[in-house]
Protein backbone atom coordinates (compact mmCIF):
# COMPACT_ATOMS: atom_id res chain seq x y z
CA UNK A 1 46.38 134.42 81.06
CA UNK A 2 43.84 134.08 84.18
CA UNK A 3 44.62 136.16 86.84
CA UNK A 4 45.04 135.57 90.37
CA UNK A 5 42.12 136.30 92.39
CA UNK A 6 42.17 139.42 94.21
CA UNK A 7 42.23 139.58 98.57
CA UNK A 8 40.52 141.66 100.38
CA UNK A 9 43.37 144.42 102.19
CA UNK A 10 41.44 144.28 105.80
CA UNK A 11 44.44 145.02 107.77
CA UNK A 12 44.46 148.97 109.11
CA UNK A 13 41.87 149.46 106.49
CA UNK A 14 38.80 151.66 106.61
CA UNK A 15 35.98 149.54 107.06
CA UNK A 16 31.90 149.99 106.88
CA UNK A 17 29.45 147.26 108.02
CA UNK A 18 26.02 147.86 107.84
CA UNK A 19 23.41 145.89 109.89
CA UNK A 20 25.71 145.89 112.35
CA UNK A 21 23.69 146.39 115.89
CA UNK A 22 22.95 142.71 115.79
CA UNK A 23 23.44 139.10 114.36
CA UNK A 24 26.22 138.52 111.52
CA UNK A 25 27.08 142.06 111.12
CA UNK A 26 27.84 142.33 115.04
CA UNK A 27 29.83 139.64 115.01
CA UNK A 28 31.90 140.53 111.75
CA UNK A 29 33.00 144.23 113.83
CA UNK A 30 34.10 141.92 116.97
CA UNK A 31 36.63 139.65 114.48
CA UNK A 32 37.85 142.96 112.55
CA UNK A 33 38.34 144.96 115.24
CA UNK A 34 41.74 143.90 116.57
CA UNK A 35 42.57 144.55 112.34
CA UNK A 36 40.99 147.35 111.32
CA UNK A 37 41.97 151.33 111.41
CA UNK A 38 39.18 152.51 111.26
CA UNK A 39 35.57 150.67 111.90
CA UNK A 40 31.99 152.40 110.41
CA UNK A 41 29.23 150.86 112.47
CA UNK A 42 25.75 151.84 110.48
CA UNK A 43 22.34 150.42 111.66
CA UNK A 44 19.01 152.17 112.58
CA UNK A 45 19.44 151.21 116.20
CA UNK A 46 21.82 154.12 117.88
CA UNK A 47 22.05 152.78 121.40
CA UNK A 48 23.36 149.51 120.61
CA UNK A 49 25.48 150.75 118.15
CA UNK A 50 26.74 152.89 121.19
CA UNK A 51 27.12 149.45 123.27
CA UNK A 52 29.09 147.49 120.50
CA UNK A 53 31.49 150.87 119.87
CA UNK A 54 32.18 150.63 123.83
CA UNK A 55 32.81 147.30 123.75
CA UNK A 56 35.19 147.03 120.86
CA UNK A 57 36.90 150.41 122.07
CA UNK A 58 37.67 149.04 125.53
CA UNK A 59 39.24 145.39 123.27
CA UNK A 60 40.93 147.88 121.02
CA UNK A 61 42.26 151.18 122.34
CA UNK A 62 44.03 151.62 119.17
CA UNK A 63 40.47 150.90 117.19
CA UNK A 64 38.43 154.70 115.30
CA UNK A 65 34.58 154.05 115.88
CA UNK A 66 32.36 155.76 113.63
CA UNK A 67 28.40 155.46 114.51
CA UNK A 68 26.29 156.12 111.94
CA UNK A 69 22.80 155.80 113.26
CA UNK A 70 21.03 155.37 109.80
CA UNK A 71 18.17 153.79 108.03
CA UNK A 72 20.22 153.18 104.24
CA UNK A 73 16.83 152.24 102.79
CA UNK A 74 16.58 156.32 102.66
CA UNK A 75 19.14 156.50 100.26
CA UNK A 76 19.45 160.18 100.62
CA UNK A 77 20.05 159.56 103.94
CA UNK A 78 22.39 156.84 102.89
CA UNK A 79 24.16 159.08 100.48
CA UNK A 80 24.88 161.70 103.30
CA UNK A 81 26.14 159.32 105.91
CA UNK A 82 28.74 158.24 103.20
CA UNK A 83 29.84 161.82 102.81
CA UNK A 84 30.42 162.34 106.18
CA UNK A 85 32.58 159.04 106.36
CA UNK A 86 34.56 160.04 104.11
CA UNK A 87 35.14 163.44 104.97
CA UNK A 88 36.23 162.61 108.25
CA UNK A 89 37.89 158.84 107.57
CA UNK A 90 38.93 158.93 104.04
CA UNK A 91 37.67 156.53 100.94
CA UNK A 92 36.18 153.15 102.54
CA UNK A 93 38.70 150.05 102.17
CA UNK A 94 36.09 147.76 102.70
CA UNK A 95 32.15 147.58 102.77
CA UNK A 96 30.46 144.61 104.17
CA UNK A 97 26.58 145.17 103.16
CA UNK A 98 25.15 143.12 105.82
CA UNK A 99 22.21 144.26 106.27
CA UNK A 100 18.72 142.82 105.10
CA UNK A 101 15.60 141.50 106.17
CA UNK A 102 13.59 138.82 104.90
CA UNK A 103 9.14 138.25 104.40
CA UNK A 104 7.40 134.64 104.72
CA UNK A 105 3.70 134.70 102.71
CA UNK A 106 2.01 134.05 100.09
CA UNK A 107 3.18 136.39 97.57
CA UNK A 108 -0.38 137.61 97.34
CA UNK A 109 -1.29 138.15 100.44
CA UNK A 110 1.55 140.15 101.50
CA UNK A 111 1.40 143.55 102.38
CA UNK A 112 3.28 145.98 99.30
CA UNK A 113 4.25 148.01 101.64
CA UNK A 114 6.43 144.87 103.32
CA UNK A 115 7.67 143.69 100.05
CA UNK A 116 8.66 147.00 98.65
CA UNK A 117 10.67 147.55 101.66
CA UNK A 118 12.64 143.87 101.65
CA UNK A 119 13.19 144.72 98.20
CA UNK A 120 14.70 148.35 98.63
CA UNK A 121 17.21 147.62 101.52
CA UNK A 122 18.13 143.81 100.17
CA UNK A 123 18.60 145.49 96.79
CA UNK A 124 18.33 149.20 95.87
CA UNK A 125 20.53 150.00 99.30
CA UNK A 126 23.11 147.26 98.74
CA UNK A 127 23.56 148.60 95.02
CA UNK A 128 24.01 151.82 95.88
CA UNK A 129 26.14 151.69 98.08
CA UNK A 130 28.54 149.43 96.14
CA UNK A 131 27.62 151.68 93.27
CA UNK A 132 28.70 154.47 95.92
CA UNK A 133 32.18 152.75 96.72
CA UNK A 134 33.55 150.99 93.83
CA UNK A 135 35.46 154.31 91.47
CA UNK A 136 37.53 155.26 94.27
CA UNK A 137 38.49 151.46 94.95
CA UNK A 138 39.28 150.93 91.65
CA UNK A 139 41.07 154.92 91.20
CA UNK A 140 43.49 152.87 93.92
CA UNK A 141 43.16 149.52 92.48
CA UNK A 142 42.31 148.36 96.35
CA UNK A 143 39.45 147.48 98.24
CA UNK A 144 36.99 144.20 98.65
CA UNK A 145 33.00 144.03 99.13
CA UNK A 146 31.38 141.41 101.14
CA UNK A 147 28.22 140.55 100.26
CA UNK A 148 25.90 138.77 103.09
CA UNK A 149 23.22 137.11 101.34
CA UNK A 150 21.45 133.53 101.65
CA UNK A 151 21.53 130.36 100.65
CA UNK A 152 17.91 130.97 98.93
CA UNK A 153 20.18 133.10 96.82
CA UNK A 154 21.36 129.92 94.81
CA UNK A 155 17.18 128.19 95.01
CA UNK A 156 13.80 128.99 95.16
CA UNK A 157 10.83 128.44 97.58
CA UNK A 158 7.61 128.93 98.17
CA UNK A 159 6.27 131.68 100.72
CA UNK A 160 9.91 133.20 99.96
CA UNK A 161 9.40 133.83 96.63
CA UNK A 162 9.78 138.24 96.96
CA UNK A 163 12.88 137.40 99.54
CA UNK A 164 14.28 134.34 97.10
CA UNK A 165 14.37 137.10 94.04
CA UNK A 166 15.82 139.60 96.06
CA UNK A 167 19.35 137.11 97.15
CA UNK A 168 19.38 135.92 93.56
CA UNK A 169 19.75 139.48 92.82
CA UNK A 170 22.53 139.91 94.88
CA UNK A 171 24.21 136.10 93.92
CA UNK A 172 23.81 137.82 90.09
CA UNK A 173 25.40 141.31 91.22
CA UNK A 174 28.35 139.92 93.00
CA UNK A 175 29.54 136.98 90.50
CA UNK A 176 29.31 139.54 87.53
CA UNK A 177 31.17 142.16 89.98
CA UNK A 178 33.66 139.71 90.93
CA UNK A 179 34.75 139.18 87.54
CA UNK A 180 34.66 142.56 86.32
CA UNK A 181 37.14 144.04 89.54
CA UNK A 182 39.66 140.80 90.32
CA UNK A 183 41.69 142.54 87.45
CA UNK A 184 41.29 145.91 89.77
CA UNK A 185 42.95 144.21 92.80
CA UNK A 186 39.18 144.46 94.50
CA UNK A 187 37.73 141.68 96.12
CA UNK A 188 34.30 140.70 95.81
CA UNK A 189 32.41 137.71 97.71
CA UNK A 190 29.56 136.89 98.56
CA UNK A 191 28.48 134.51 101.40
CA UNK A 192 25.66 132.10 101.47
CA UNK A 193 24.52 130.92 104.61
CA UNK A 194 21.49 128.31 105.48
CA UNK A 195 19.83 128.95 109.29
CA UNK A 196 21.94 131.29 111.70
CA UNK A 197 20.95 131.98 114.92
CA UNK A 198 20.01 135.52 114.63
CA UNK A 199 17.22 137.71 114.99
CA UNK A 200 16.40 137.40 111.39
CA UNK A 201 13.63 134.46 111.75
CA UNK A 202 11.54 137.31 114.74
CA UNK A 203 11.51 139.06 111.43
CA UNK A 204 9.43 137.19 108.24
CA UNK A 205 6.28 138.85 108.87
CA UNK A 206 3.36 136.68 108.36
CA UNK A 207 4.28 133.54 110.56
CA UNK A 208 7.23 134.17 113.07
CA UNK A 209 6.82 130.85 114.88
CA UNK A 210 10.01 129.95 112.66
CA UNK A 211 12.40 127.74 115.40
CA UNK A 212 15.44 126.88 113.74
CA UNK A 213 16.83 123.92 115.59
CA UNK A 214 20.66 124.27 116.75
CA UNK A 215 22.08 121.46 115.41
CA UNK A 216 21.44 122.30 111.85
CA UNK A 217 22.39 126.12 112.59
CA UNK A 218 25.23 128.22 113.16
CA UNK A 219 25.69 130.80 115.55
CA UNK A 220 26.68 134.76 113.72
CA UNK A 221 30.40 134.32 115.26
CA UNK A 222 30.70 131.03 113.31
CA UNK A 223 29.06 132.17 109.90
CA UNK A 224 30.95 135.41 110.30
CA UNK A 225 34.28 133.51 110.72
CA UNK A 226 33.92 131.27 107.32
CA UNK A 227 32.57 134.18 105.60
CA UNK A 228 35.75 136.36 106.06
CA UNK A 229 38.24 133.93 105.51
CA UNK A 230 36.91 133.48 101.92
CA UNK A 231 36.66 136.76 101.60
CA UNK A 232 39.59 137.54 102.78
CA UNK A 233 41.16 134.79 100.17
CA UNK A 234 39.15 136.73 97.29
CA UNK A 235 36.71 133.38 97.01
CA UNK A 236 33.50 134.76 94.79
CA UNK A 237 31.42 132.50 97.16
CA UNK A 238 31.00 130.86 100.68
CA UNK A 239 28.63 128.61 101.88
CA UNK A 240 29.19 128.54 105.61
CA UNK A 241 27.74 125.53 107.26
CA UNK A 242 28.19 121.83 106.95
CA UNK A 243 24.13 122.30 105.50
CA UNK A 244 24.26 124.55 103.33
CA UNK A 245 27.29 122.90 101.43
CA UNK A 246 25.12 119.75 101.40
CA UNK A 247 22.10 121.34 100.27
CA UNK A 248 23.94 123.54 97.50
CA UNK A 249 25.02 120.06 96.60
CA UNK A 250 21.93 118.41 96.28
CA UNK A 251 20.35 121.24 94.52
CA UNK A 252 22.61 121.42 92.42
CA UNK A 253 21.92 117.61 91.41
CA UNK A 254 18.13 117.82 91.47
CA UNK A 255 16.36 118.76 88.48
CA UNK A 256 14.24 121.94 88.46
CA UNK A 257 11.12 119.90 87.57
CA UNK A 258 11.86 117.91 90.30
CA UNK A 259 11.82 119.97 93.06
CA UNK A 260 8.89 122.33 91.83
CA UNK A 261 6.94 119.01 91.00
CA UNK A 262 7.78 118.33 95.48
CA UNK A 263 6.87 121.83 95.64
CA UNK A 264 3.46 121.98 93.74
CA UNK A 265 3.03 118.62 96.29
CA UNK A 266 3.24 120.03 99.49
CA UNK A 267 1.80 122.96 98.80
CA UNK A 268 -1.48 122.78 99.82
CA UNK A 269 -0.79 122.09 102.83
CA UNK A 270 1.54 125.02 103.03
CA UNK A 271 -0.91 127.15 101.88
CA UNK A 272 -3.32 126.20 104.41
CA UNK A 273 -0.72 127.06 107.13
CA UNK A 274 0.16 130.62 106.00
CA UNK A 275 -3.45 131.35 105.18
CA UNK A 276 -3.68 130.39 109.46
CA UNK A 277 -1.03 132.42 110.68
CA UNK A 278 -3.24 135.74 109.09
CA UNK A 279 -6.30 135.04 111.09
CA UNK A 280 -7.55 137.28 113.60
CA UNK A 281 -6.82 135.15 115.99
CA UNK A 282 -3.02 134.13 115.52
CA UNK A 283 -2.04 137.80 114.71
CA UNK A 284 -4.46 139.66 117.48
């Protein structure tokens, strides 16, 4: 007999978001808040943390606030600001692992220490801290994980190729860990979106001129709307965006040859624009 899937308990839970002094992950604490009993704010950036906890305090008198200024990439330092949650709010209900950051280059001319960074928070940190989570969600047989990934978790691309392996990572994580905890009563999605308007494109590293135009975009509050209602409905995966539905779709159909035969195609001339944006005088 299939069982039904499980939903994620949000409602006066205990919930952790990290990633959340900007973007998706701010806007996911604004749409809990009025739910929530208690809400863990982790980022590296303390004084906006500060600003969102005021904010969502003075919406929400009955709202806890945790701030955990913290870099989770440091997974010592990860491992201690989960003790201290749960010393003073109890096991976490929910963990939304939103943070991540994302490198556009040519895989070889990419700095290690850039890559090896991408590749410890959009991996080893999310891992962990699911890893961290999970036994006493499943000692209670409650809980859910949201995953915030990427559509490039579900394709490839070139000048993405480190960022590209580090979402199919997390696609591969969360569809084998929602399987393996519906029968727990613990939710686990992951959501997929194409361009948000976030900070996230200021961030690729070798070319940052990256404009995504608005009417093929949607703004955090919108992707972090779709993404909880799946969640929240125990889906293993959203795609938020009219886009990224179409271009799941069309992946989907498109042979593998094909699209790294259009690849191969274009890429000399994509070469020839990363191999610009690293001259001295584009990066001086």
């Amino acid at each position: 007999m299939v069982r039904a899937m499980a939903r994620a308990p949000i409602d006066q839970s205990v919930t952790l978001i990290t990633g959340a002094s900007s973007g998706i992950g701010e806007a996911i604490a604004r749409q809990l808040a009025p739910r929530v009993r208690t809400m863990v704010l982790v980022a590296r950036r303390e004084a906006r943390l500060r600003t969102l906890s005021e904010e969502l305090l003075r919406a929400n008198p009955q709202l806890i606030v945790i701030i955990e200024p913290c870099d989770i990439s440091d997974l010592t330092a990860c491992g201690a600001m989960l003790d201290r949650v749960e010393r003073s709010a109890g096991p976490i209900d929910i963990l939304i692992n939103n943070a991540g950051i994302g490198h556009m280059a040519l895989y070889e001319a990419a700095p290690w220490h850039e890559l090896a960074a991408m590749i410890q928070l959009n991996v080893v940190a999310l891992s962990y801290l699911t890893r961290r989570v999970i036994p006493s969600m499943v000692a209670r047989r409650k809980g859910g994980i949201l995953n915030i990934s990427s559509g490039f978790g579900l394709e490839f691309l070139p000048l993405f190729a480190a960022y590209v392996g580090t979402k199919h990572y997390v696609t591969g994580l969360t569809e084998g860990l929602h399987v393996e905890l519906t029968d727990q009563n613990i939710a686990v999605t992951q959501s997929c979106p194409g361009p948000v308007q976030t900070e996230f494109s200021q961030n690729l590293g070798a070319d940052n001129d990256v404009q995504i135009p608005s009417l093929i975009s949607l703004t955090a509050a919108q992707c972090a709307k779709r993404s909880l209602a799946a969640f929240e409905r125990g889906r293993a995966m959203v795609l938020p965006g009219f886009l990224m539905k179409f271009m799941a779709l069309s992946g989907a159909l498109s042979p593998r040859w094909l699209k790294r035969w259009l690849y191969r195609w274009a890429m000399p001339t994509l070469r020839a624009r990363a191999a610009k944006a690293l001259t001295p005088e584009t990066t001086s």
